[in-house]
C-alpha atoms as a PDB file:
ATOM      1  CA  UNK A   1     -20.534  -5.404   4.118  1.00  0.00           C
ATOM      2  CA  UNK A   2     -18.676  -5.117   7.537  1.00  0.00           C
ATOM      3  CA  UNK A   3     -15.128  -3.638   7.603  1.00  0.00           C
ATOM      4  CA  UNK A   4     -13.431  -7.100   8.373  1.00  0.00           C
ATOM      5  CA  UNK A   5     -14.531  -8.042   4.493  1.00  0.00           C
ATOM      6  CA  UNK A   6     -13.355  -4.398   3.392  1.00  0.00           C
ATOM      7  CA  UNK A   7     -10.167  -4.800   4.900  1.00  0.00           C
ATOM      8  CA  UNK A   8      -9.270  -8.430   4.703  1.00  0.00           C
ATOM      9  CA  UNK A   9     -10.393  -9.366   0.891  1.00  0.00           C
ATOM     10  CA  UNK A  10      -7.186  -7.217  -0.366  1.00  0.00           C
ATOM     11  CA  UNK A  11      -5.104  -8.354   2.082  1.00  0.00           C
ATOM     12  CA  UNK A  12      -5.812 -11.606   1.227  1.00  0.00           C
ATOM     13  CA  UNK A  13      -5.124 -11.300  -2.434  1.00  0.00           C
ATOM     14  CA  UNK A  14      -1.711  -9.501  -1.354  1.00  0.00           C
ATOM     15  CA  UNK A  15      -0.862 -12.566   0.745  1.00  0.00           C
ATOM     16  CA  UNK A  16      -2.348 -14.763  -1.848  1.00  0.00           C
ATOM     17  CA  UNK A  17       0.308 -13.183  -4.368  1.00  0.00           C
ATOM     18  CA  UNK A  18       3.128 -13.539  -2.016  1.00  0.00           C
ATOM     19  CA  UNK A  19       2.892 -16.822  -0.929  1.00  0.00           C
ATOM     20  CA  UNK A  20       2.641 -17.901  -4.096  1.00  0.00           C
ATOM     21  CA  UNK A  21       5.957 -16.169  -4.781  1.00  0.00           C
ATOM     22  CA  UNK A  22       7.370 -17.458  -2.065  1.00  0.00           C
ATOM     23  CA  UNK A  23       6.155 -21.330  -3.162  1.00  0.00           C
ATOM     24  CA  UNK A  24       8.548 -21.017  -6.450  1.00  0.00           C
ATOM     25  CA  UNK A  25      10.938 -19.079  -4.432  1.00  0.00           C
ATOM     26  CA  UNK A  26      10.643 -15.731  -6.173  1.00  0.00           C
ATOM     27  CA  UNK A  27      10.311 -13.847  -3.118  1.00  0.00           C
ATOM     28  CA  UNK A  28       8.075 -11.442  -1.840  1.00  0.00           C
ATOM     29  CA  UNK A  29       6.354  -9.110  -4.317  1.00  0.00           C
ATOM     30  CA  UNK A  30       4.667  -7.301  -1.124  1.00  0.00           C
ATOM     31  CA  UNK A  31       7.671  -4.991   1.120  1.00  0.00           C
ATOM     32  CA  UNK A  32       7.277  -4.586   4.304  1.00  0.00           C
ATOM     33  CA  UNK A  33       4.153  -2.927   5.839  1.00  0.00           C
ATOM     34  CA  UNK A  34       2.780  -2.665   2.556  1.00  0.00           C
ATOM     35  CA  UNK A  35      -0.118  -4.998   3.301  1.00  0.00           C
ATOM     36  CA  UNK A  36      -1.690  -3.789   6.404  1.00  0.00           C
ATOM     37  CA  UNK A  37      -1.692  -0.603   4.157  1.00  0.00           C
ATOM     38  CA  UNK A  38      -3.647  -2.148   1.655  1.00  0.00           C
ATOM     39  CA  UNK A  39      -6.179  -3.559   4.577  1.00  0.00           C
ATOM     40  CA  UNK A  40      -6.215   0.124   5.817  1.00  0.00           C
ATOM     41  CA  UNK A  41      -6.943   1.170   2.329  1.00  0.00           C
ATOM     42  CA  UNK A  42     -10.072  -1.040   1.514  1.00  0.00           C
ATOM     43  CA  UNK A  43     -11.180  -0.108   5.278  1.00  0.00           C
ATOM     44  CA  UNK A  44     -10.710   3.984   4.127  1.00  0.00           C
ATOM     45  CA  UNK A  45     -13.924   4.675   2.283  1.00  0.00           C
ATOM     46  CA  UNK A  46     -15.837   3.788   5.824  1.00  0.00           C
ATOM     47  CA  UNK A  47     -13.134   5.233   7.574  1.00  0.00           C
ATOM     48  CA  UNK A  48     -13.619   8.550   5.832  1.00  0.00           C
ATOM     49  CA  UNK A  49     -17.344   8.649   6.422  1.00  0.00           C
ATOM     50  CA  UNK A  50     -18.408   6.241   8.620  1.00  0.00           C
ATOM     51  CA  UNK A  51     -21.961   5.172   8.303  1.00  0.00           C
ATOM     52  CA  UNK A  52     -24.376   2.875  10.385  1.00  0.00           C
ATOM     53  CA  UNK A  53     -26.887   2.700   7.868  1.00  0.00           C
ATOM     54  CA  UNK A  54     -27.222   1.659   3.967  1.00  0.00           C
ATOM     55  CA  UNK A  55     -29.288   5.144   3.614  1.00  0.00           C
ATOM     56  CA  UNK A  56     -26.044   6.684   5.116  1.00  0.00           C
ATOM     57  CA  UNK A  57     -24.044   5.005   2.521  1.00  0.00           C
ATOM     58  CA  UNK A  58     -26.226   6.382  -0.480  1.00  0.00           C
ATOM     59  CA  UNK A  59     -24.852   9.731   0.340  1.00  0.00           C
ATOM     60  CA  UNK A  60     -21.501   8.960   1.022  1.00  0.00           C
ATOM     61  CA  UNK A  61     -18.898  10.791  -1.131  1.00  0.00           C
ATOM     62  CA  UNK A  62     -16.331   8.113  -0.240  1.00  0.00           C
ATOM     63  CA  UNK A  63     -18.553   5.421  -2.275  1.00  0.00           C
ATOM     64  CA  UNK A  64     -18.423   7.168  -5.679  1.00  0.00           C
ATOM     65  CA  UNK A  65     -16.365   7.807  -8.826  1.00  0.00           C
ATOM     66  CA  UNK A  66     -15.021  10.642  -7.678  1.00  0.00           C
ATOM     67  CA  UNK A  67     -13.603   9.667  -4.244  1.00  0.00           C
ATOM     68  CA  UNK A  68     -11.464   6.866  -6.476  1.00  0.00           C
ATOM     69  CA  UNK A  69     -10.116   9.615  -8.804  1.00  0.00           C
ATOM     70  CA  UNK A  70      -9.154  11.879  -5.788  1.00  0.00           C
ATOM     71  CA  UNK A  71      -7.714   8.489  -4.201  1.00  0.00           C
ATOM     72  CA  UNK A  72      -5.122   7.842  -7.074  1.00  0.00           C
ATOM     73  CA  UNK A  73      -2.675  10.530  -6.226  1.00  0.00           C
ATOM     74  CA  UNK A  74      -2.982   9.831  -2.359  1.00  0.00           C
ATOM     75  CA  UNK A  75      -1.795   6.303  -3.690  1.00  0.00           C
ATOM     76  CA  UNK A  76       1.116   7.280  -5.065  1.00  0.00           C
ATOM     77  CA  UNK A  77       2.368  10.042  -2.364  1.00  0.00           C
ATOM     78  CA  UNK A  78       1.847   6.753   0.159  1.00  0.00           C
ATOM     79  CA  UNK A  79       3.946   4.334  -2.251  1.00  0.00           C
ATOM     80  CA  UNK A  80       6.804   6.801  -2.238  1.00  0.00           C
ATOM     81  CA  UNK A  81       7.256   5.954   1.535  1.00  0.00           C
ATOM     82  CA  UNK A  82       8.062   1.869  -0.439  1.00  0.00           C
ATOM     83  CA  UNK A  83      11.592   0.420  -2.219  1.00  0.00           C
ATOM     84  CA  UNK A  84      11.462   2.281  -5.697  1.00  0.00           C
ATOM     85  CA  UNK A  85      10.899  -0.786  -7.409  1.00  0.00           C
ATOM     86  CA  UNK A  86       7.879  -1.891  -5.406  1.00  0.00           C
ATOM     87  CA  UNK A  87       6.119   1.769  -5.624  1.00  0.00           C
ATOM     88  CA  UNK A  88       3.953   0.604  -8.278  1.00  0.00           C
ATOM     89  CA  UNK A  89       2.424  -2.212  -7.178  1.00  0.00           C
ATOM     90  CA  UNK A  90       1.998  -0.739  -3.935  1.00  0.00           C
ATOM     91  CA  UNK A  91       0.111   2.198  -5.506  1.00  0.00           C
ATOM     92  CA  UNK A  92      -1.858   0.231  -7.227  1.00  0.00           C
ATOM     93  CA  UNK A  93      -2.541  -2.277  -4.836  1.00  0.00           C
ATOM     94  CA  UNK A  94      -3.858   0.508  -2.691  1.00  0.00           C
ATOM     95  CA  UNK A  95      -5.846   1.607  -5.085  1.00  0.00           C
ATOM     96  CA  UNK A  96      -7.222  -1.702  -6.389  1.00  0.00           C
ATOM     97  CA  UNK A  97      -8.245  -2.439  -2.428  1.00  0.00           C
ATOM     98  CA  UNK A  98     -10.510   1.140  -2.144  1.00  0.00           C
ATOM     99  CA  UNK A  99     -12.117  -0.067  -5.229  1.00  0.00           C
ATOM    100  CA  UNK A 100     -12.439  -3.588  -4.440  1.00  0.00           C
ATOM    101  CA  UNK A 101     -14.862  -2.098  -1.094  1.00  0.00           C
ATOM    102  CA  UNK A 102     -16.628  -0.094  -3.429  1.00  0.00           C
ATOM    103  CA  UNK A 103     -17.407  -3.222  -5.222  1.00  0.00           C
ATOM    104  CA  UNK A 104     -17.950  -5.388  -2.217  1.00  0.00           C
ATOM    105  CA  UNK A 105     -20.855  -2.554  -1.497  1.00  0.00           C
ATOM    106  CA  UNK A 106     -22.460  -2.697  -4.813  1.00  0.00           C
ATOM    107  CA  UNK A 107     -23.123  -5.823  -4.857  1.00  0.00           C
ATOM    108  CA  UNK A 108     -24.346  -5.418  -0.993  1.00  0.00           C
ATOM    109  CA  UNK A 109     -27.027  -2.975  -1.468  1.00  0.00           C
ATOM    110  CA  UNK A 110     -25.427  -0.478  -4.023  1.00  0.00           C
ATOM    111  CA  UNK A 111     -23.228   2.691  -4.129  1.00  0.00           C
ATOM    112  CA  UNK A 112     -24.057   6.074  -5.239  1.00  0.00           C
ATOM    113  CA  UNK A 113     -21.046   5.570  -7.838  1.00  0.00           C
ATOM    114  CA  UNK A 114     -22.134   8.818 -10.027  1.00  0.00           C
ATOM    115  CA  UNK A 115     -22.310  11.478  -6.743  1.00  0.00           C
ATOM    116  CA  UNK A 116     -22.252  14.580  -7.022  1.00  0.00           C
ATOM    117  CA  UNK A 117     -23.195  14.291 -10.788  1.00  0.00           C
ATOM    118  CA  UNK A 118     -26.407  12.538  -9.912  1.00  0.00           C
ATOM    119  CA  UNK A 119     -27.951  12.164  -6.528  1.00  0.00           C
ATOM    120  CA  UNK A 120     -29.211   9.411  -5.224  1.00  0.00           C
ATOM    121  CA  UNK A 121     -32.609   9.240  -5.138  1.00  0.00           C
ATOM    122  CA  UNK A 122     -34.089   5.609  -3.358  1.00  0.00           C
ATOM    123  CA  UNK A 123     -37.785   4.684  -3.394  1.00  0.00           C
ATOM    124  CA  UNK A 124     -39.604   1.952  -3.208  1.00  0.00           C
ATOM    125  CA  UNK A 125     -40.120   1.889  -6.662  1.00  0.00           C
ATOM    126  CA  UNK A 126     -36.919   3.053  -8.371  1.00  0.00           C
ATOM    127  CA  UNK A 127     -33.126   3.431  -7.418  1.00  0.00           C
ATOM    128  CA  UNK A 128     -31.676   6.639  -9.288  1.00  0.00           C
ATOM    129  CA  UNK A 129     -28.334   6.663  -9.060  1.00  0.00           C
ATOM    130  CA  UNK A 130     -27.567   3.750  -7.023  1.00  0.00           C
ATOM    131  CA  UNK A 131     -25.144   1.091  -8.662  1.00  0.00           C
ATOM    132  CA  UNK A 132     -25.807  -2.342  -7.469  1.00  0.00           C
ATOM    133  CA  UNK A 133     -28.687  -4.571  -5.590  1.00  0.00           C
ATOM    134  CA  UNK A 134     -28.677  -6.394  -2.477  1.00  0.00           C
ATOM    135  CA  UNK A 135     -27.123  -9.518  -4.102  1.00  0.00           C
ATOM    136  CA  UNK A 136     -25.626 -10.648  -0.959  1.00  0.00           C
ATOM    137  CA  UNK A 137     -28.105 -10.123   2.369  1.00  0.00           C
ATOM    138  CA  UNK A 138     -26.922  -8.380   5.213  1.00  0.00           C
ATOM    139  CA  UNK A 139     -27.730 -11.462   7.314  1.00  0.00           C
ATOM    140  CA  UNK A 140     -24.949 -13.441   5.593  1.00  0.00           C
ATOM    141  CA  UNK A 141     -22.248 -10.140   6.121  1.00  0.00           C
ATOM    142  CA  UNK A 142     -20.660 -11.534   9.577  1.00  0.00           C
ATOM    143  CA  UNK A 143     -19.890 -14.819   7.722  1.00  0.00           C
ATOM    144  CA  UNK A 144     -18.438 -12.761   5.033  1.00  0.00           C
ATOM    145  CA  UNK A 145     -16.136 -11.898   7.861  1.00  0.00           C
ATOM    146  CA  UNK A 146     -15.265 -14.731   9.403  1.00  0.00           C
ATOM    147  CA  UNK A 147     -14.439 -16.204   6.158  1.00  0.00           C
ATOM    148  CA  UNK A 148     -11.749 -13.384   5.599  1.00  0.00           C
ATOM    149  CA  UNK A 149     -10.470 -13.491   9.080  1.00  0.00           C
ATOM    150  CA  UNK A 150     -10.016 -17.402   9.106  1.00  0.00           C
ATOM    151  CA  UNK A 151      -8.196 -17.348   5.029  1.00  0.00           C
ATOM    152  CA  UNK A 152      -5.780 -14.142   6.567  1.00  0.00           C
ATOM    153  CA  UNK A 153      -5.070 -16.411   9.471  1.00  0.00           C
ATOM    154  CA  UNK A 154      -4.427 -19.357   7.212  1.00  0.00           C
ATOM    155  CA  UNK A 155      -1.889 -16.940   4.610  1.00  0.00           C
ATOM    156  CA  UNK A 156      -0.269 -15.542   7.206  1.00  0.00           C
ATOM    157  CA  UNK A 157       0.638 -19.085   8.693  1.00  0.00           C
ATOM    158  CA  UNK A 158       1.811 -20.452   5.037  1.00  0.00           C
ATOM    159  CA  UNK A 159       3.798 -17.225   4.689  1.00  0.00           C
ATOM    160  CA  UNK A 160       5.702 -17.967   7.301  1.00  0.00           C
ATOM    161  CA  UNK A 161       6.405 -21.416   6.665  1.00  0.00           C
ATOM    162  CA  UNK A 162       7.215 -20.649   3.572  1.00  0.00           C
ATOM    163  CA  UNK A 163       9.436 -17.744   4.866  1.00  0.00           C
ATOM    164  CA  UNK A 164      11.318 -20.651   6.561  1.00  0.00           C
ATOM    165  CA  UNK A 165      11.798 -23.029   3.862  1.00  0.00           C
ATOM    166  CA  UNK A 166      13.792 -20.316   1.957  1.00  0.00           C
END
């Protein structure tokens, strides 16, 4: 998928989560900055090794198991920079949006999820070591896209009305 998906899909589910807070006037479960973090988060796997190509993704070492262990402590060192009582969900909101672009690319042509413990091997005939299929086409990625950028548009406009209401 293309990075507006990768980045927006958390956001979105960040926003989601705070307007809805903000509808029963709870308040914001998200601080400040926090959630262009979390976009810049499930943007990082592409942002660590870019690729132009699926074949470059099948030997990325930020699409694996082993790039979202390593990821866990960066997650908390960045939440520490958050209100004490908001560190957690900011950890593991950053977290949940690196895995949620691993995810996005399984199930958009695959990940080598198992690298460096198995290589990826792609053939016409066999996959070894690739998790995932090309359920959703690459021709349908830019709508994908537009989909997130309109619904961030959309939360970002109820936040703020509901900002005002409170």
């Amino acid at each position: 998928m293309f990075i507006g998906t990768h980045a927006l899909l958390p956001a979105c589910l960040a926003l989601t989560t705070d307007d809805l807070r903000l509808a029963v006037r709870r308040g914001e479960a998200f601080p400040e900055w926090s959630i262009p973090l979390i976009a810049l988060f499930g943007a990082l796997p592409d942002i660590c090794t870019p690729h132009l190509s699926l074949d470059a993704r099948y030997s990325s070492w930020s699409h694996t198991l082993a790039f979202l262990a390593a990821l866990l402590p960066v997650c908390i060192w960045v939440s520490t920079l958050f209100p004490k009582d908001r560190r957690l969900l900011v950890a593991f909101s950053c977290w949940l949006a690196a895995f949620l672009h691993l995810a996005a690319d399984a199930v958009a042509g695959g990940i080598p999820w198992l690298m460096p413990w198995v290589m990826p091997t792609v053939t016409p005939n066999e996959r070894i070591g690739i998790l995932g299929e090309f359920y959703i086409h690459p021709n349908y990625w830019i709508f994908s896209d537009a989909f997130f950028v309109i619904l961030t548009w959309i939360l970002v406009g109820l936040r703020q009305s509901l900002r005002r209401r409170i």
